[in-house]
C-alpha atoms as a PDB file:
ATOM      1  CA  UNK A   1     -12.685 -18.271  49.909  1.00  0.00           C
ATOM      2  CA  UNK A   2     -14.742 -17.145  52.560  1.00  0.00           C
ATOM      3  CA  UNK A   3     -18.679 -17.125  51.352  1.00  0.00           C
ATOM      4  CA  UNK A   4     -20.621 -14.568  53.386  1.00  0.00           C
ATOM      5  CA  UNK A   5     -24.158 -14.409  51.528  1.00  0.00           C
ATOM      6  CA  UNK A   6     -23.787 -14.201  48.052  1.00  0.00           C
ATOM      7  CA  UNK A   7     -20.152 -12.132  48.833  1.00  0.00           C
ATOM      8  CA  UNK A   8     -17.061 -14.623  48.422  1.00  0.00           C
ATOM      9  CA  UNK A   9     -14.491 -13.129  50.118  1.00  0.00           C
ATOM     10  CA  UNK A  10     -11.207 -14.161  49.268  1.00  0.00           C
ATOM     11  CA  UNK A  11      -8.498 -14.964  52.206  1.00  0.00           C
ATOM     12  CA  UNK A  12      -6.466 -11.460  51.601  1.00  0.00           C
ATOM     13  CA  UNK A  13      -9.803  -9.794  52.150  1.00  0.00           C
ATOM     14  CA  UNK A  14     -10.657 -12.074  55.016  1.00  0.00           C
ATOM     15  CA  UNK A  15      -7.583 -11.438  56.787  1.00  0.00           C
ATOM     16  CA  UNK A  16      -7.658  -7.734  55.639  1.00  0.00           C
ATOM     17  CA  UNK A  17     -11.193  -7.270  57.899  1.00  0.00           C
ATOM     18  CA  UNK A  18     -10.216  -8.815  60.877  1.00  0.00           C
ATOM     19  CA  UNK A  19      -7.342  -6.434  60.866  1.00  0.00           C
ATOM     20  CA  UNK A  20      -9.113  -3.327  59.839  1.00  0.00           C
ATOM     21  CA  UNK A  21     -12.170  -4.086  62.120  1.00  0.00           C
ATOM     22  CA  UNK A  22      -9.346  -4.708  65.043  1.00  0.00           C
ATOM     23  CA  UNK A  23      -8.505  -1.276  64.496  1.00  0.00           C
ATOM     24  CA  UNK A  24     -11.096   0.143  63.822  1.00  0.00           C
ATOM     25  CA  UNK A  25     -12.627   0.807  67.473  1.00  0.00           C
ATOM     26  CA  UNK A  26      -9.620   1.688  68.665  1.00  0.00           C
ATOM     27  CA  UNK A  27      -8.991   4.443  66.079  1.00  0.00           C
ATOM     28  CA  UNK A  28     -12.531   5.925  66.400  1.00  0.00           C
ATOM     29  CA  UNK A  29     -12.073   6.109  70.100  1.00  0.00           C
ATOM     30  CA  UNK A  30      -8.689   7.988  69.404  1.00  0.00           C
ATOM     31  CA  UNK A  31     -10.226  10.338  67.205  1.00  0.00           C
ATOM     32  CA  UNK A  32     -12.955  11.117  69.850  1.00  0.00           C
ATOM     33  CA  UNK A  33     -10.871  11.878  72.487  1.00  0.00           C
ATOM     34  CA  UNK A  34      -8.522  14.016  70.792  1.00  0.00           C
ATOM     35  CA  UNK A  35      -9.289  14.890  66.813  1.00  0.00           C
ATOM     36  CA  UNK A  36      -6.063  16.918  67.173  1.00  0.00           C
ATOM     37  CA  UNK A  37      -3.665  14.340  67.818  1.00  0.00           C
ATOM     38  CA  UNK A  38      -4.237  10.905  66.163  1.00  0.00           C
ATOM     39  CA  UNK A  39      -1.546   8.960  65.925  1.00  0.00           C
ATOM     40  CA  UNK A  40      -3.087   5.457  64.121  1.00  0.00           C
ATOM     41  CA  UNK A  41      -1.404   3.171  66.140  1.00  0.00           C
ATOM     42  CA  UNK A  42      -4.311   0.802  66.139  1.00  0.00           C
ATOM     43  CA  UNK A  43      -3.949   0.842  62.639  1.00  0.00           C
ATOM     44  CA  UNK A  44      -0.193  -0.397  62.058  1.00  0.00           C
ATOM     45  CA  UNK A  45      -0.981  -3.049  64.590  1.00  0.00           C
ATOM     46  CA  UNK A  46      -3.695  -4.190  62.662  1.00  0.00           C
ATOM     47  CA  UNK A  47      -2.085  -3.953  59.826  1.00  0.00           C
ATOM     48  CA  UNK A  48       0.649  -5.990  61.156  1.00  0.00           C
ATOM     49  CA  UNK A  49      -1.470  -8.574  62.302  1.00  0.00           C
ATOM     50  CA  UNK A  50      -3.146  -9.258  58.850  1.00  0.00           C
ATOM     51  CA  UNK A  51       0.030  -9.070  57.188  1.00  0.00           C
ATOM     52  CA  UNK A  52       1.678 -11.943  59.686  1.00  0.00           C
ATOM     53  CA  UNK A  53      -1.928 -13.528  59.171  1.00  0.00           C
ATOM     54  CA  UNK A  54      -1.690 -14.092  55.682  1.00  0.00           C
ATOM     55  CA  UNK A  55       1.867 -14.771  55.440  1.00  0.00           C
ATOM     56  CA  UNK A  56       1.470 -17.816  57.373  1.00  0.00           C
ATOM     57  CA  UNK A  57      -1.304 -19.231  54.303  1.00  0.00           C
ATOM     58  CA  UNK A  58       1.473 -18.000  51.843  1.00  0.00           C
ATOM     59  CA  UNK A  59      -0.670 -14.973  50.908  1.00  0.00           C
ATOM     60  CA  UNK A  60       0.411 -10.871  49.855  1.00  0.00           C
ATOM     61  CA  UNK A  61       0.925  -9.393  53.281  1.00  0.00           C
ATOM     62  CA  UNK A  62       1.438  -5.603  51.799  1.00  0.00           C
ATOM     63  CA  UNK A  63      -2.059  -6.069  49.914  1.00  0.00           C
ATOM     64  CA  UNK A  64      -3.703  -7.476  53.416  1.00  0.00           C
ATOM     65  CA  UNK A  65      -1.696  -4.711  55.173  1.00  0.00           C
ATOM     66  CA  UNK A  66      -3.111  -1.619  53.012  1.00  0.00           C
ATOM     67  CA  UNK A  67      -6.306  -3.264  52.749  1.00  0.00           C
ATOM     68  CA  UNK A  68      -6.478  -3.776  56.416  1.00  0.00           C
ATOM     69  CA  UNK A  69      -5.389   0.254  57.426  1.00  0.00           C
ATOM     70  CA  UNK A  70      -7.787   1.399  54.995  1.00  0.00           C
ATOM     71  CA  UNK A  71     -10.506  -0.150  56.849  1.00  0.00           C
ATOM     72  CA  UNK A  72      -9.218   0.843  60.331  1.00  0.00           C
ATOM     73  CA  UNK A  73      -8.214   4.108  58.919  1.00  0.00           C
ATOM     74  CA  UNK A  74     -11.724   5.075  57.971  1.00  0.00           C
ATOM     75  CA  UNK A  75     -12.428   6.967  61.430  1.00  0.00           C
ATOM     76  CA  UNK A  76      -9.622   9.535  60.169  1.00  0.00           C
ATOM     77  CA  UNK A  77     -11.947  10.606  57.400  1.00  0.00           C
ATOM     78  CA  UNK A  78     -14.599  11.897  60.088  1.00  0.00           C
ATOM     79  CA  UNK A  79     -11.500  14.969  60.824  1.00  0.00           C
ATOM     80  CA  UNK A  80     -11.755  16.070  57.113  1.00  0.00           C
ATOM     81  CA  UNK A  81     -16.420  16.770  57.915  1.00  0.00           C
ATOM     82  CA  UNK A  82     -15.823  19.078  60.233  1.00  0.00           C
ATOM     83  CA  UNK A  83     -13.313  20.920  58.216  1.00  0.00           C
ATOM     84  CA  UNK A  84     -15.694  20.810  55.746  1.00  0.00           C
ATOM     85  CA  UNK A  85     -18.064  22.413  57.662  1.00  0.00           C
ATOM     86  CA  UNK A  86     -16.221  24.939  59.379  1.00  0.00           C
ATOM     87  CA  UNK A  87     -15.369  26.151  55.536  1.00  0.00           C
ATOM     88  CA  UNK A  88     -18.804  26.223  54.633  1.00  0.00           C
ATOM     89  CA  UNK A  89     -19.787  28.423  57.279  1.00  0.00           C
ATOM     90  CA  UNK A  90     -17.042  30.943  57.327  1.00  0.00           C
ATOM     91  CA  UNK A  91     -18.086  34.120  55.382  1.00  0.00           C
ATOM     92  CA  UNK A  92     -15.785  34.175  52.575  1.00  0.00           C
ATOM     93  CA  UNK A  93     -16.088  34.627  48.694  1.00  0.00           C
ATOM     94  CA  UNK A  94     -17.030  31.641  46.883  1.00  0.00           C
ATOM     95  CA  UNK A  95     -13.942  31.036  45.041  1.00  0.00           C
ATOM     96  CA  UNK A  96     -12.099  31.519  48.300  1.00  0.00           C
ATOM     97  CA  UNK A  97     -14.219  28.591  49.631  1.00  0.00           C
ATOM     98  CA  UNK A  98     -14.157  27.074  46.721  1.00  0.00           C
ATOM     99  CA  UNK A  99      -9.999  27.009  46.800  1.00  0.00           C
ATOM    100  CA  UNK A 100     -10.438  26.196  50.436  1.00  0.00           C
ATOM    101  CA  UNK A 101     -12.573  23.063  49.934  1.00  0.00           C
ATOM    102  CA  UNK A 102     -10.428  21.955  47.384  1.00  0.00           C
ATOM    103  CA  UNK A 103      -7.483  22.242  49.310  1.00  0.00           C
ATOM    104  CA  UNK A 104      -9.434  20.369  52.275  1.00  0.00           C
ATOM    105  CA  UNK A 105     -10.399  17.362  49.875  1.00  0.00           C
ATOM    106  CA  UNK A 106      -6.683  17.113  48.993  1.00  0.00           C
ATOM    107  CA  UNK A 107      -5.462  17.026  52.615  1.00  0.00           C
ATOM    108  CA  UNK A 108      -8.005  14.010  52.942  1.00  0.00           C
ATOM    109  CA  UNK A 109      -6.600  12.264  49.864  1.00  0.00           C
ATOM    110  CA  UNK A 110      -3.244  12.361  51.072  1.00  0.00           C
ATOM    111  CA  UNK A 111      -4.156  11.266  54.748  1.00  0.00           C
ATOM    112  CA  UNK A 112      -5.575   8.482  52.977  1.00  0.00           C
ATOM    113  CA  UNK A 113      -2.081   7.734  50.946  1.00  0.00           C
ATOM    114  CA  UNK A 114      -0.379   7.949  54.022  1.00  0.00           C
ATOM    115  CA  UNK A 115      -2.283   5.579  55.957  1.00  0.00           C
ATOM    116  CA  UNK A 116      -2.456   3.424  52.692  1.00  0.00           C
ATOM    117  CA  UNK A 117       1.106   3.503  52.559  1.00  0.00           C
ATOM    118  CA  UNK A 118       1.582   2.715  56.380  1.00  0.00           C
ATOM    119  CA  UNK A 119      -0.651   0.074  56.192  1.00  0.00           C
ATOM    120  CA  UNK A 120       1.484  -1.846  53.355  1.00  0.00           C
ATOM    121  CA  UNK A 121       4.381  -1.427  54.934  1.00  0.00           C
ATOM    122  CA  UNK A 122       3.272  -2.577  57.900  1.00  0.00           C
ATOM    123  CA  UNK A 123       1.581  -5.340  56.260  1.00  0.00           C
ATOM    124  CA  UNK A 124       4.907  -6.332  55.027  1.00  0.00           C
ATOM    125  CA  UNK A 125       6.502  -6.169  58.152  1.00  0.00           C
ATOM    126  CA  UNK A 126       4.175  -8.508  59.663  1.00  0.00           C
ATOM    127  CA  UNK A 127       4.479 -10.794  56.564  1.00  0.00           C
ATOM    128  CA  UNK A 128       8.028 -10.869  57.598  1.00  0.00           C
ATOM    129  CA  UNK A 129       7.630 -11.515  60.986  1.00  0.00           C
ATOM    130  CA  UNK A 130       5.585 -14.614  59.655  1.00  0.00           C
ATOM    131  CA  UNK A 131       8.308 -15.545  57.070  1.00  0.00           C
ATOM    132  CA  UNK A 132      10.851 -15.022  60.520  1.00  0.00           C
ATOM    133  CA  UNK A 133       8.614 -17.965  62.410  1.00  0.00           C
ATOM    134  CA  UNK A 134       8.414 -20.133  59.731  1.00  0.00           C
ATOM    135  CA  UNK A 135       5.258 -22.127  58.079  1.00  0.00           C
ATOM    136  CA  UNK A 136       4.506 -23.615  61.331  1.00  0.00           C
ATOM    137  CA  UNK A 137       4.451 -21.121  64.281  1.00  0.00           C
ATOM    138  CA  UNK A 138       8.238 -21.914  64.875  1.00  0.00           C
ATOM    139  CA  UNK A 139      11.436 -20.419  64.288  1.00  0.00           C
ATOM    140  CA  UNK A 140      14.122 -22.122  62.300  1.00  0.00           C
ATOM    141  CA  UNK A 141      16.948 -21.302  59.716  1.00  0.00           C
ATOM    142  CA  UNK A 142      15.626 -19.749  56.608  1.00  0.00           C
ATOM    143  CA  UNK A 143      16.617 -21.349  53.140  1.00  0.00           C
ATOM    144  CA  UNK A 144      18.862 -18.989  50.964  1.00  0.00           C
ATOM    145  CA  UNK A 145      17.446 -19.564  46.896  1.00  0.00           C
END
């Protein structure tokens, strides 16, 4: 456990920031050059990097993996205000904006799944990549139980 404060962090959520917080600049800087077009790259390879992170201390790398693209993921959320606000100011009924914001809160919830779910598997792949170079940083023949 990592004690920041009165905060304990545990190692999954250590390993989890410095993965998300990787990403994180990297993503944001995405999103401001092209909102259109973000691909959350940054994100997998943070994601990765927690997972193989943990792995190594014999931790969950698909928790640390999810955990990790959620936090690098956040800049993806900033897309879903101005949709927001372009539906707010387009003259429409108010159950037509109504539907519409719905609708727009939904396409944030699943952009959030799918980065969630990215994240885990990616996590896992790193975890694997870990399990791949053994305990100790090297490779060597993996025991069949």
């Amino acid at each position: 456990m990592v004690r920041i404060g009165p905060l304990q962090l545990t190692e999954t959520w250590t390993y989890a920031l410095v993965g998300g917080l990787l990403a994180l600049p990297f993503t944001a800087l995405e999103l401001w050059r092209s909102p259109e077009n973000i691909t959350l790259g940054a994100v997998l390879v943070g994601s990765v990097f927690a997972g193989y992170l943990i792995e190594r201390r014999g931790g969950n790398s698909t928790a640390t993996g999810l955990r990790a693209a959620l936090i690098g993921g956040i800049p993806a959320l900033w897309a879903l205000n101005e949709l927001l606000w372009t539906i707010t100011n387009i003259p429409n009924p108010p159950w037509f904006q109504g539907a519409s914001v719905a609708m727009a809160l939904a396409f944030g919830g699943l952009v959030l799944v799918v980065v969630a779910v990215s994240g885990a598997l990616a996590g896992r792949f790193g975890g694997w990549l870990a399990e791949r170079r053994g305990r100790d940083g090297v490779a060597g023949p993996r025991s069949r139980t």
